[in-house]
Protein backbone atom coordinates (compact mmCIF):
# COMPACT_ATOMS: atom_id res chain seq x y z
CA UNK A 1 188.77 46.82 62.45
CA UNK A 2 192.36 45.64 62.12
CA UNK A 3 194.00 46.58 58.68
CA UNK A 4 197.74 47.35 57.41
CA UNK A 5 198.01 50.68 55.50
CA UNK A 6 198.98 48.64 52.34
CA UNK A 7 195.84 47.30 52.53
CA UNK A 8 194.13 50.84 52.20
CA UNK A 9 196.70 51.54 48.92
CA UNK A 10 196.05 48.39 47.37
CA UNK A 11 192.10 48.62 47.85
CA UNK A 12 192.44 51.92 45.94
CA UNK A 13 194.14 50.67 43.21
CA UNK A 14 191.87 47.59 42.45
CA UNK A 15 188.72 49.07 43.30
CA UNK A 16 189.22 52.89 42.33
CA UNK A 17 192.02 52.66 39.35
CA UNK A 18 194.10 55.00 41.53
CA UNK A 19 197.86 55.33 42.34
CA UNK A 20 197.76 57.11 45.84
CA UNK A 21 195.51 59.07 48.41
CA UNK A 22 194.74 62.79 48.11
CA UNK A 23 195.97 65.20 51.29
CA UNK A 24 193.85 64.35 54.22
CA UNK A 25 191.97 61.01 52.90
CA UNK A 26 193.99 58.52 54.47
CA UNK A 27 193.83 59.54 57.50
CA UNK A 28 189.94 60.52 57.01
CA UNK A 29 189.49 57.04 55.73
CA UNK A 30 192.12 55.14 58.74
CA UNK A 31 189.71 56.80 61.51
CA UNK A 32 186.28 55.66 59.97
CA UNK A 33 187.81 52.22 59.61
CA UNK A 34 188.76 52.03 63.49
CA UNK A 35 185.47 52.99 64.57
CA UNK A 36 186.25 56.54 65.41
CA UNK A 37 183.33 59.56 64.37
CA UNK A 38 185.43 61.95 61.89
CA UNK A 39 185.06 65.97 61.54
CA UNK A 40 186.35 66.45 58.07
CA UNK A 41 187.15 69.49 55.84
CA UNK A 42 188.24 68.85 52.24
CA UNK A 43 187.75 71.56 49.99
CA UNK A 44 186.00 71.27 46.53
CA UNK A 45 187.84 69.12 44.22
CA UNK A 46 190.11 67.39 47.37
CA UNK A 47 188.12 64.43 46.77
CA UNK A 48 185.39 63.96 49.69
CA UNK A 49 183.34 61.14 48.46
CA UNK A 50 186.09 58.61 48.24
CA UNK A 51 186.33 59.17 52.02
CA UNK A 52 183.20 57.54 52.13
CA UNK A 53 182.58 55.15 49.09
CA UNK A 54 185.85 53.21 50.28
CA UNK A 55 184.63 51.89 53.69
CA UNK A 56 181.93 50.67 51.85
CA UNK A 57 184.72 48.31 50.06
CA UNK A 58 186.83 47.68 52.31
CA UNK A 59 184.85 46.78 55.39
CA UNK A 60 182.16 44.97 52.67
CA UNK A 61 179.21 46.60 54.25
CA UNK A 62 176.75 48.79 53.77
CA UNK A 63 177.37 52.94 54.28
CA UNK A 64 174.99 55.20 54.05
CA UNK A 65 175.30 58.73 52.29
CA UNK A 66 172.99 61.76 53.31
CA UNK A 67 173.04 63.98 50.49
CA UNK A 68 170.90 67.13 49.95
CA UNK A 69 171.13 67.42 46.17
CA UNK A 70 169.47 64.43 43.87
CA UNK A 71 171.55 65.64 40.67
CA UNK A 72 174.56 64.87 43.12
CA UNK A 73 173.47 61.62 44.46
CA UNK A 74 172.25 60.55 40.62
CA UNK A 75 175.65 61.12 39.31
CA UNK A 76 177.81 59.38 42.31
CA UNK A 77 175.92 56.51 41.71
CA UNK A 78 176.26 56.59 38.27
CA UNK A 79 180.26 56.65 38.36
CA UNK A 80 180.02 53.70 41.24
CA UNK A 81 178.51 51.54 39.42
CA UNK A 82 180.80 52.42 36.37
CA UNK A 83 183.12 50.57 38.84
CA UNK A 84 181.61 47.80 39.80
CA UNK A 85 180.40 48.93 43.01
CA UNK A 86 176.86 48.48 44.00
CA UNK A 87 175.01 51.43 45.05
CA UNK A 88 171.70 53.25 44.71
CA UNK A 89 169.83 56.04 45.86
CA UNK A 90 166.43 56.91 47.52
CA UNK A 91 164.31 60.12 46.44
CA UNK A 92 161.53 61.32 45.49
CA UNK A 93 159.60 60.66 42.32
CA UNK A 94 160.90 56.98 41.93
CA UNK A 95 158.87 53.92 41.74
CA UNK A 96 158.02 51.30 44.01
CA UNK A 97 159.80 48.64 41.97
CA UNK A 98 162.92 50.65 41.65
CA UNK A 99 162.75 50.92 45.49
CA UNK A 100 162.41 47.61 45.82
CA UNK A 101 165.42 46.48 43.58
CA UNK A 102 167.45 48.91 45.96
CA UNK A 103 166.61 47.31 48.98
CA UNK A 104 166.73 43.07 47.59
CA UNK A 105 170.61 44.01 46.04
CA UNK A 106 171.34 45.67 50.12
CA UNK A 107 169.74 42.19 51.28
CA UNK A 108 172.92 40.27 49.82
CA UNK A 109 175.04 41.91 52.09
CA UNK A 110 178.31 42.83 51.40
CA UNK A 111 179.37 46.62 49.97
CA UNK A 112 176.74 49.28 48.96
CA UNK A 113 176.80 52.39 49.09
CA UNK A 114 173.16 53.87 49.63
CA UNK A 115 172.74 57.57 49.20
CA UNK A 116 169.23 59.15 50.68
CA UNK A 117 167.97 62.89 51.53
CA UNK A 118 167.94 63.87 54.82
CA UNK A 119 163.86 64.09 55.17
CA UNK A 120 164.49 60.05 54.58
CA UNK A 121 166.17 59.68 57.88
CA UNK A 122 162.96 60.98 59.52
CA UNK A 123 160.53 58.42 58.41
CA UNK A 124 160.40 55.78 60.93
CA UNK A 125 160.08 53.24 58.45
CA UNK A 126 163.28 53.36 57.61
CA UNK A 127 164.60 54.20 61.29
CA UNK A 128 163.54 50.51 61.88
CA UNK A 129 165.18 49.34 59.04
CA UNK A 130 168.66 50.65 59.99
CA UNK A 131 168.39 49.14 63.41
CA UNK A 132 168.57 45.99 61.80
CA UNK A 133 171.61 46.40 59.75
CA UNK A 134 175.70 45.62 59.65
CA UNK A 135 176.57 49.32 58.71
CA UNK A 136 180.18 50.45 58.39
CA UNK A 137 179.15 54.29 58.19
CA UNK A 138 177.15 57.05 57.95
CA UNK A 139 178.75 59.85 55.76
CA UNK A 140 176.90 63.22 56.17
CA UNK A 141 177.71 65.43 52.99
CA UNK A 142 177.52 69.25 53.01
CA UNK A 143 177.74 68.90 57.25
CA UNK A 144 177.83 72.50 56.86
CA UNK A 145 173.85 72.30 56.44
CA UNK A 146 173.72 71.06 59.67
CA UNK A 147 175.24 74.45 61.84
CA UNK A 148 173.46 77.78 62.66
CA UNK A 149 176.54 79.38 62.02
CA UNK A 150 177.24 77.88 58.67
CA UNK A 151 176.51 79.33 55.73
CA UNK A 152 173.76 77.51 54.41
CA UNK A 153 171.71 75.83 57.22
CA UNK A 154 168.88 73.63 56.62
CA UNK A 155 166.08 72.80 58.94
CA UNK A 156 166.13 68.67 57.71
CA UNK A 157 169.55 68.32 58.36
CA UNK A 158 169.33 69.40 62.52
CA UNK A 159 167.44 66.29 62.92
CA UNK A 160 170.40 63.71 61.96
CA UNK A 161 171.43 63.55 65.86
CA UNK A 162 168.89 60.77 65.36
CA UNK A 163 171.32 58.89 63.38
CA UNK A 164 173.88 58.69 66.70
CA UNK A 165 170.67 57.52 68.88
CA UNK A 166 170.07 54.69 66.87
CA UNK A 167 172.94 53.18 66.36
CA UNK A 168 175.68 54.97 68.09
CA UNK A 169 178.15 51.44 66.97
CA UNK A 170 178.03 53.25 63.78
CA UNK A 171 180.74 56.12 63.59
CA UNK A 172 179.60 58.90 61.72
CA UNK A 173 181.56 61.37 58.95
CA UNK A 174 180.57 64.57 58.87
CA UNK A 175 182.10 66.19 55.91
CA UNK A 176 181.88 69.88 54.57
CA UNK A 177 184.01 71.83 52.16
CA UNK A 178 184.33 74.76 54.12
CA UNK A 179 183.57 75.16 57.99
CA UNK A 180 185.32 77.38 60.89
CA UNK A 181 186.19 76.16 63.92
CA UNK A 182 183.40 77.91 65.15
CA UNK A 183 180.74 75.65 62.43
CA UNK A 184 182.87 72.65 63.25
CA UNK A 185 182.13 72.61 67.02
CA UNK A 186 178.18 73.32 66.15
CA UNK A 187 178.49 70.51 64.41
CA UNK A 188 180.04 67.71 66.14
CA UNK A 189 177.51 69.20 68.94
CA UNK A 190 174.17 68.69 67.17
CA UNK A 191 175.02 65.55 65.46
CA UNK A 192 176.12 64.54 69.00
CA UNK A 193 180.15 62.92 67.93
CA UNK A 194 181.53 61.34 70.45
CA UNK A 195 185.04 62.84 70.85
CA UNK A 196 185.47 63.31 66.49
CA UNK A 197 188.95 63.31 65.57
CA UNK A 198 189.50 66.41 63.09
CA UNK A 199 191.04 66.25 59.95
CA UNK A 200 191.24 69.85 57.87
CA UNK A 201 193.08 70.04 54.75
CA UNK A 202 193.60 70.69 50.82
CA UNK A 203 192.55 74.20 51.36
CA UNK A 204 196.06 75.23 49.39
CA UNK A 205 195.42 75.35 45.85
CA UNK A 206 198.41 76.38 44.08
CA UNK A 207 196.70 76.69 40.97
CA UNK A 208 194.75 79.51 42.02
CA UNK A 209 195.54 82.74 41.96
CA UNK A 210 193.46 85.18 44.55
CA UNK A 211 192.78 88.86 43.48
CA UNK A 212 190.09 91.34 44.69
CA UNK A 213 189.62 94.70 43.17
CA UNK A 214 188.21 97.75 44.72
CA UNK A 215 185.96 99.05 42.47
CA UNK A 216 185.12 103.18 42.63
CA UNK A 217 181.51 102.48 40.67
CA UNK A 218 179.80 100.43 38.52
CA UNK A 219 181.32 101.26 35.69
CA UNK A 220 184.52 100.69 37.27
CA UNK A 221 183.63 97.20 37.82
CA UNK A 222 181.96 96.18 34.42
CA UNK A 223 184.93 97.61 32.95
CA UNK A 224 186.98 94.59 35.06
CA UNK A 225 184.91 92.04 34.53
CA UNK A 226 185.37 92.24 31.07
CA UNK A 227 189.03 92.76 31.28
CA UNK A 228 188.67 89.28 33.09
CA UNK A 229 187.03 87.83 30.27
CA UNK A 230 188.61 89.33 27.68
CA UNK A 231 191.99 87.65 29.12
CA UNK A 232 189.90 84.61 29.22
CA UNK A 233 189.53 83.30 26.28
CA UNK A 234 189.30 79.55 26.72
CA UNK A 235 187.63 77.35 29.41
CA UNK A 236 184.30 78.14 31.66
CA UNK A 237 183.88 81.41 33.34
CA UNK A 238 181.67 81.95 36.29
CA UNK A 239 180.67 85.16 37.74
CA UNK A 240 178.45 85.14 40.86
CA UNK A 241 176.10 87.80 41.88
CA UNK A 242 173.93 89.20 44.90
CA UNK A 243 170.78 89.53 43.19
CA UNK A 244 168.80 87.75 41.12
CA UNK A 245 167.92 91.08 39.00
CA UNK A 246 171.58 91.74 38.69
CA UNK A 247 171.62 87.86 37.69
CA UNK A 248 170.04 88.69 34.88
CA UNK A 249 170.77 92.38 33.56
CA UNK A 250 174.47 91.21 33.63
CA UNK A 251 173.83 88.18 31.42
CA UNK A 252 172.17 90.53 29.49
CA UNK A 253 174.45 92.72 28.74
CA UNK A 254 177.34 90.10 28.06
CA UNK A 255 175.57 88.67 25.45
CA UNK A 256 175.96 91.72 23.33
CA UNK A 257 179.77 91.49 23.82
CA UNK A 258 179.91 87.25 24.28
CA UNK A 259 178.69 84.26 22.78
CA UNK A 260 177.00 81.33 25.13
CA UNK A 261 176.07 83.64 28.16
CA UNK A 262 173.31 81.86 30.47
CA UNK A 263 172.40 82.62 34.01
CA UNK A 264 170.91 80.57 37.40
CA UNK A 265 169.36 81.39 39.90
CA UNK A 266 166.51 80.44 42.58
CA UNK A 267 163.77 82.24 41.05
CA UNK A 268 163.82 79.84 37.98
CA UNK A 269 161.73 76.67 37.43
CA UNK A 270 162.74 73.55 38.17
CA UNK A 271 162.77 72.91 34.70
CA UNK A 272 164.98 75.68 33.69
CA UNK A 273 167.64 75.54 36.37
CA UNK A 274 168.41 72.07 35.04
CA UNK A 275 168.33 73.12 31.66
CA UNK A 276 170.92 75.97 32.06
CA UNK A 277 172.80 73.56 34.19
CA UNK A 278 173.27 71.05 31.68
CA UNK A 279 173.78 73.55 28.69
CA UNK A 280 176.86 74.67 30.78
CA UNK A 281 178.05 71.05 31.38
CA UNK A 282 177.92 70.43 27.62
CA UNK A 283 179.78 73.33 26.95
CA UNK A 284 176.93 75.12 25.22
CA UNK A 285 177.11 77.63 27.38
CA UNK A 286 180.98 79.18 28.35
CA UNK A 287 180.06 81.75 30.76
CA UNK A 288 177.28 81.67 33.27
CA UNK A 289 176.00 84.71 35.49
CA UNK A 290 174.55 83.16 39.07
CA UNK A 291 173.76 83.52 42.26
CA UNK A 292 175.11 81.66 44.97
CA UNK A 293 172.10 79.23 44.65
CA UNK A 294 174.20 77.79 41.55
CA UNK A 295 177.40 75.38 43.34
CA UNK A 296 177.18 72.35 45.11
CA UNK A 297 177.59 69.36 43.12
CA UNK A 298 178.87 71.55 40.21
CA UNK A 299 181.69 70.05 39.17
CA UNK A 300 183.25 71.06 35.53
CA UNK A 301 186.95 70.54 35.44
CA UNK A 302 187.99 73.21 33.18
CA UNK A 303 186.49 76.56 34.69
CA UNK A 304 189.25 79.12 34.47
CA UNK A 305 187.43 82.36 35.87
CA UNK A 306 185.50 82.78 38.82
CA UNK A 307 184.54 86.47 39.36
CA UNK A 308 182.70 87.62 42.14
CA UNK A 309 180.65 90.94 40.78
CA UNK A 310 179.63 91.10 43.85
CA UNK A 311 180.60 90.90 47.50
CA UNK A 312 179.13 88.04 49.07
CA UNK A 313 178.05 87.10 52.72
CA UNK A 314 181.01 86.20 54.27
CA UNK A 315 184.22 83.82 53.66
CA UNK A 316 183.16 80.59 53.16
CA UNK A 317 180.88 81.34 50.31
CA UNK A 318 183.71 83.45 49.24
CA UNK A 319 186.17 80.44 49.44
CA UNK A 320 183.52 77.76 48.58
CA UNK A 321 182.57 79.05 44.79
CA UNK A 322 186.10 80.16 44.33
CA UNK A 323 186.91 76.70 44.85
CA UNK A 324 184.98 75.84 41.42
CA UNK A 325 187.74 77.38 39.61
CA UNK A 326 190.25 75.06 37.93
CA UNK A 327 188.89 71.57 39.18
CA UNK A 328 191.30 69.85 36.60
CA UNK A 329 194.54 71.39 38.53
CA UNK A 330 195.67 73.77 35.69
CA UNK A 331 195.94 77.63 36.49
CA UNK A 332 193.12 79.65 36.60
CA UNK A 333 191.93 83.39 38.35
CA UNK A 334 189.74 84.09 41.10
CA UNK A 335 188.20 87.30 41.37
CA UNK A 336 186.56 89.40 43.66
CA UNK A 337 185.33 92.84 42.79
CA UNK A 338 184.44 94.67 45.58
CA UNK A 339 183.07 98.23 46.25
CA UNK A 340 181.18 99.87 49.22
CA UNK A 341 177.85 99.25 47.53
CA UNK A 342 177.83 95.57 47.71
CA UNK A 343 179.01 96.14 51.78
CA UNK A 344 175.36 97.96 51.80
CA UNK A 345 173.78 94.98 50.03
CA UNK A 346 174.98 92.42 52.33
CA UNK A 347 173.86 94.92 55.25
CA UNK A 348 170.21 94.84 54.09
CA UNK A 349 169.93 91.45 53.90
CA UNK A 350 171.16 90.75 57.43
CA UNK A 351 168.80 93.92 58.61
CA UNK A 352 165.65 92.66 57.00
CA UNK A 353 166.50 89.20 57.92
CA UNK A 354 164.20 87.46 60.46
CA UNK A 355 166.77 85.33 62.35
CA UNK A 356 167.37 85.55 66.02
CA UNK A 357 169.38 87.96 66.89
CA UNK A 358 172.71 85.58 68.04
CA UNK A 359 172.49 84.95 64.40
CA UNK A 360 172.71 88.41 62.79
CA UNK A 361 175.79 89.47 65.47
CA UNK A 362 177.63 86.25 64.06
CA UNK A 363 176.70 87.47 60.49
CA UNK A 364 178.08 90.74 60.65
CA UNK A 365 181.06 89.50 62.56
CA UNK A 366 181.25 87.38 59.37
CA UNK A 367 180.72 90.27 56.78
CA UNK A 368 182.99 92.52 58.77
CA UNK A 369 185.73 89.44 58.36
CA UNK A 370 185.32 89.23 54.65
CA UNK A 371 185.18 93.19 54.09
CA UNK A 372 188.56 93.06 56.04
CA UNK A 373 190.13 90.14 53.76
CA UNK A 374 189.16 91.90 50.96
CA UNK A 375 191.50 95.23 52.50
CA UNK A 376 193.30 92.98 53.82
CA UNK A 377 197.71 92.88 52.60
CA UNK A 378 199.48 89.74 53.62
CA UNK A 379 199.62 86.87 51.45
CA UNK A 380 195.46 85.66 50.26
CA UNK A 381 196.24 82.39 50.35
CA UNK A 382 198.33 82.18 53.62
CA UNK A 383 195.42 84.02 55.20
CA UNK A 384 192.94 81.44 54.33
CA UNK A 385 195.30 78.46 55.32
CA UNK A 386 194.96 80.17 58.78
CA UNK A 387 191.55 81.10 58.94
CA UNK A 388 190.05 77.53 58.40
CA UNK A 389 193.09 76.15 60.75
CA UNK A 390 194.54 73.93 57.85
CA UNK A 391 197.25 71.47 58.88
CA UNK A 392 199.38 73.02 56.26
CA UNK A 393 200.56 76.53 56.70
CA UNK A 394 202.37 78.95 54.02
CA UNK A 395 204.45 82.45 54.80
CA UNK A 396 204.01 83.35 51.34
CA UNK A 397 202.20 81.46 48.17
CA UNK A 398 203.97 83.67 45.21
CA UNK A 399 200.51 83.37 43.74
CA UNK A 400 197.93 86.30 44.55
CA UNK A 401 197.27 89.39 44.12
CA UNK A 402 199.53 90.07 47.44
CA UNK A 403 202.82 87.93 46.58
CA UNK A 404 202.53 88.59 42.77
CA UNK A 405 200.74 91.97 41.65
CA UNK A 406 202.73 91.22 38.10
CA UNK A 407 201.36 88.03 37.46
CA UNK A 408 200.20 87.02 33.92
CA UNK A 409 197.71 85.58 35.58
CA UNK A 410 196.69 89.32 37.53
CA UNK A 411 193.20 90.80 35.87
CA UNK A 412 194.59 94.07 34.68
CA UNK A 413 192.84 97.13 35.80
CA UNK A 414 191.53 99.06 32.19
CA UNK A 415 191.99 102.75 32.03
CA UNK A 416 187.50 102.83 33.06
CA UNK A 417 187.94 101.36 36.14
CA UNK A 418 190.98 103.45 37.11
CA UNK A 419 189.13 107.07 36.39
CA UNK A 420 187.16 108.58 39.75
CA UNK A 421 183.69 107.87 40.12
CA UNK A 422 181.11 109.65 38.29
CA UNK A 423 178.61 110.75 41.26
CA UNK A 424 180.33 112.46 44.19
CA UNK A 425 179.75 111.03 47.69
CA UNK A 426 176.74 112.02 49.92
CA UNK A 427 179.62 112.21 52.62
CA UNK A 428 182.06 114.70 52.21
CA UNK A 429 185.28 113.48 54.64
CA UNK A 430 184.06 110.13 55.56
CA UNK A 431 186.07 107.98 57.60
CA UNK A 432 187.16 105.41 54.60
CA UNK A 433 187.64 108.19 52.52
CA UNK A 434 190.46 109.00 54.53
CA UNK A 435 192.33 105.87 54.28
CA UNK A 436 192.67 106.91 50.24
CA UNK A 437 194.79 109.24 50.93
CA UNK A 438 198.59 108.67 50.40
CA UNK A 439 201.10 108.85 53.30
CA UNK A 440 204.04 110.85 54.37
CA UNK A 441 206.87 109.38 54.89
CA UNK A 442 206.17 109.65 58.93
CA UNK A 443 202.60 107.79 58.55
CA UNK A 444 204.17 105.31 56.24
CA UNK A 445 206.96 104.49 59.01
CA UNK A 446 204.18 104.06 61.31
CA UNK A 447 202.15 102.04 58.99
CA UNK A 448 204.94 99.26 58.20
CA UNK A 449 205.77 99.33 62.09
CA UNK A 450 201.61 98.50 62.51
CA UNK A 451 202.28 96.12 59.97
CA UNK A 452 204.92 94.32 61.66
CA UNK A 453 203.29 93.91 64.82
CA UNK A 454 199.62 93.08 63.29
CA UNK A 455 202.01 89.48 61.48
CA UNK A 456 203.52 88.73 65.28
CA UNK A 457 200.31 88.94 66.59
CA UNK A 458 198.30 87.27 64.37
CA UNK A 459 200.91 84.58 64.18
CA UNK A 460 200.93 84.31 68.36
CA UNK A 461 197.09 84.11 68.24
CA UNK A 462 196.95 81.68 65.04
CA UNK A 463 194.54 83.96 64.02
CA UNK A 464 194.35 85.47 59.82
CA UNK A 465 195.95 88.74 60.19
CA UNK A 466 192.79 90.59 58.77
CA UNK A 467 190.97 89.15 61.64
CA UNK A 468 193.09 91.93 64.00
CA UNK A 469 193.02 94.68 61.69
CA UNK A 470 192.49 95.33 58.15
CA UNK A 471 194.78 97.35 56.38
CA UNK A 472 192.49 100.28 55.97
CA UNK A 473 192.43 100.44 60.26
CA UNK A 474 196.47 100.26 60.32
CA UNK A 475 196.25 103.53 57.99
CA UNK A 476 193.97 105.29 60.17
CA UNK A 477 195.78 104.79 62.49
CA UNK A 478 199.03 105.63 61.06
CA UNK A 479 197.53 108.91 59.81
CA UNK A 480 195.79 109.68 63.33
CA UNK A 481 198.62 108.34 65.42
CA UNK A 482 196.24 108.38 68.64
CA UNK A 483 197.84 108.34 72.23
CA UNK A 484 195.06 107.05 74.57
CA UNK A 485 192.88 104.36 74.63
CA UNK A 486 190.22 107.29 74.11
CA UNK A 487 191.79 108.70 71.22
CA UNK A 488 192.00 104.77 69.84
CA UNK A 489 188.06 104.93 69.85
CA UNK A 490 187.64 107.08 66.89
CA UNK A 491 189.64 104.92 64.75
CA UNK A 492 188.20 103.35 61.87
CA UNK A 493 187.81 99.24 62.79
CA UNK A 494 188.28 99.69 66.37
CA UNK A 495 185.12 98.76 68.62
CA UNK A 496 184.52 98.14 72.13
CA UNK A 497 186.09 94.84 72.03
CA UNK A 498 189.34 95.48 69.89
CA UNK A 499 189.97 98.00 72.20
CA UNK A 500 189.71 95.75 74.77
CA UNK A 501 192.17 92.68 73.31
CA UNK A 502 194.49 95.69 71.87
CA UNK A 503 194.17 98.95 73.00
CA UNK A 504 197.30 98.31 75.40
CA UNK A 505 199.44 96.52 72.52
CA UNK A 506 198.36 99.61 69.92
CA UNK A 507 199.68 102.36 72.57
CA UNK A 508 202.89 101.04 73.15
CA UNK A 509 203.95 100.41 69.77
CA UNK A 510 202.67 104.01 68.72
CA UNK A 511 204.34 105.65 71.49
CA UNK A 512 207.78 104.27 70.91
């Protein structure tokens, strides 16, 4: 399709009330319109579904939305045709006339913007149907859902290669909040995109400011999460959790400190998941204790705390329900308490998981990433920029934990979480445990010098510099200040293949 780009701006004025494009949709959008499949990865709140409602409008013709969640699909549908734009969507539980109203307004032609579940695809019925069809797109939301490797893969949603063998005129948008490189290939692989263009961005928030907290105990970390809320006081607050038992003996014992506590999480009925959802939307409830099953689709403008109690299973969870925090662009916290319990927790469930076997390696390579962020002691935000490959890059935000320890915005530590922990170790000299201690001024020397050379390298790879070491490995090996490759191999971090990629590079700037 031939277009001018002031064509695109004045389409989003008239039809969307709005002055210019977010970071990343233009382009998003320009691609689609010339026929070309699209890769794209726009964090929450960078504004994903106009990259796919606007075809619809522009081109006049129908696009088609897979969508996992009906909530989500239900309330898109209810702001398009706030608009003026005609659109529906196809689930379970609805009538045969409402069906049937869907499908006589798509028999008009023109725009529409059709949203169905993934299963829907399947039904050959409707594979039929589409074969007969002017589309302009089909928009796959949450693509994530769609990798091995992502974090949240669904059976349904490996069968949309289907989509490209039925009508591969149609380009197709695959669109995810968060995805690697890695979960971006996977995908563009099983949905079978011909030659995708890729378009990452809007992973810089500035609004946010990233802080993680290693916590000695419990105790430790209660005692910061309400610090957190006590410097809190207005807006929504959510604090994810690992369990669903935690879930709910944290919630628990809020409510004897704060008013409107709730909590969500899988184990709940239908009935009350969408209860507690909708109390927190209304503002009934202020803070709400979940696991990670509560997220996509949330979207409440005004929360000003997330807090991760604990660790979760690797960085894009991590990154995706931060991301929650501070939809409506004004400042807000994220938090991430961390101690070596919850690295046990996220252990067992990748031990007693039944996945193949590829699976677990890439899930501990993923846990041993986020563990290493967490130590990690360059910029949080410049480290993230890097890690999904954003077309933006920072040195330095001036707004984490890193840049700016004496931000207002900074979750104080309270004099509980400071003291030692209550019960002694099992293991007396363990290797983290000697990471705690502080440096002479030798082993510091060496540790900046690490430092140094873990930024240059991590810059000349284009790889997040907690992805070579984490900070806690750089003191190790500033305290142990090994000589030989074999000496390297008792080093806390270092495994067979770190060795390999910088054994070499570790040596020589230890022996100079």
């Amino acid at each position: 399709m031939q277009f001018e780009p002031s064509q695109l701006e004045q389409t989003l004025q008239t039809s969307f009330g709005l002055s210019q494009f977010r970071i990343g949709q233009k382009e998003i959008i320009s691609g689609i319109l010339s026929k070309k499949d699209v890769l794209a990865v726009l964090p929450t709140g960078g504004g994903k579904s106009l990259c796919f409602q606007f075809p619809a409008i522009f081109a006049q013709q129908l696009v088609i939305v897979i969508s996992p969640l009906i909530a989500l699909m239900k309330d898109q549908v209810m702001s398009l045709q706030k608009k003026g734009i005609p659109s529906g969507c196809l689930y379970s539980g609805q009538t045969d006339a409402e069906k049937r109203v869907i499908f006589q307004d798509i028999e008009k032609g023109g725009t529409y913007v059709l949203y169905l579940s993934p299963e829907r695809v399947q039904k050959e019925g409707f594979q039929r149907w589409i074969q007969k069809r002017p589309i302009a797109l089909f928009a796959i939301d949450e693509a994530h859902c769609v990798s091995q490797w992502g974090h949240d893969f669904r059976a349904e949603y490996s069968q949309l290669e289907v989509l490209k063998k039925l009508r591969p005129d149609v380009p197709v948008l695959a669109l995810t909040a968060s995805a690697t490189p890695t979960v971006l290939a996977d995908i563009s692989m099983n949905l079978k995109l011909q030659k995708p263009e890729r378009r990452v961005h809007g992973f810089y928030r500035p609004n946010l400011y990233y802080q993680v907290e290693f916590c000695a105990d419990e105790e430790a970390k209660y005692a910061m999460l309400l610090q957190g809320l006590k410097q809190t006081p207005e807006g929504r607050v959510i604090i994810y959790c690992g369990t669903r038992k935690v879930t709910e003996e944290l919630a628990s014992h809020l409510r004897k400190k704060n008013s409107k506590v709730g909590f969500y999480h899988a184990g709940l009925s239908t009935e009350e998941r969408t209860k507690t959802q909708e109390a927190y939307a209304k503002g009934d409830l202020r803070i709400l204790v979940a696991t990670n099953a509560f997220g996509m689709g949330i979207d409440q403008p005004d929360v000003r705390l997330v807090a991760h109690y604990q660790m979760p299973a690797n960085i894009d969870s991590l990154y995706q329900e931060m991301g929650r925090a501070g939809r409506d662009g004004l400042d807000s916290t994220c938090l991430m308490l961390y101690s070596k319990k919850d690295k046990g927790l996220q252990t067992y469930f990748i031990t007693t998981s039944e996945a193949p076997q590829e699976i677990k390696n890439n899930r501990w390579r993923n846990l041993d990433a986020l563990v290493n962020y967490a130590e990690g002691g360059e910029c949080r935000h410049a480290e993230i920029l890097t890690y999904y490959k954003d077309a933006q890059r920072i040195e330095r935000c001036g707004h984490c934990d890193t840049c700016l320890p004496q931000s207002p915005r900074k979750i104080d530590r309270p004099l509980e979480a400071l003291k030692a922990p209550t019960k002694k170790s099992k293991v007396s000299k363990s290797k983290v445990d000697l990471a705690t201690v502080g440096l002479d001024p030798e082993q510091e020397a060496r540790f900046q010098l690490l430092k140094k050379w873990r930024k240059e390298k991590a810059k000349e790879l284009d790889t997040p510099a907690f992805v070579v070491f984490s900070d806690q490995t750089l003191k190790h090996l500033a305290i142990q200040n090994p000589q030989s490759l074999e000496e390297l191999k008792n080093v806390h971090g270092i495994g067979e293949a770190k060795l390999a990629k910088f054994g070499w590079d570790l040596i020589a700037e230890l022996g100079n």
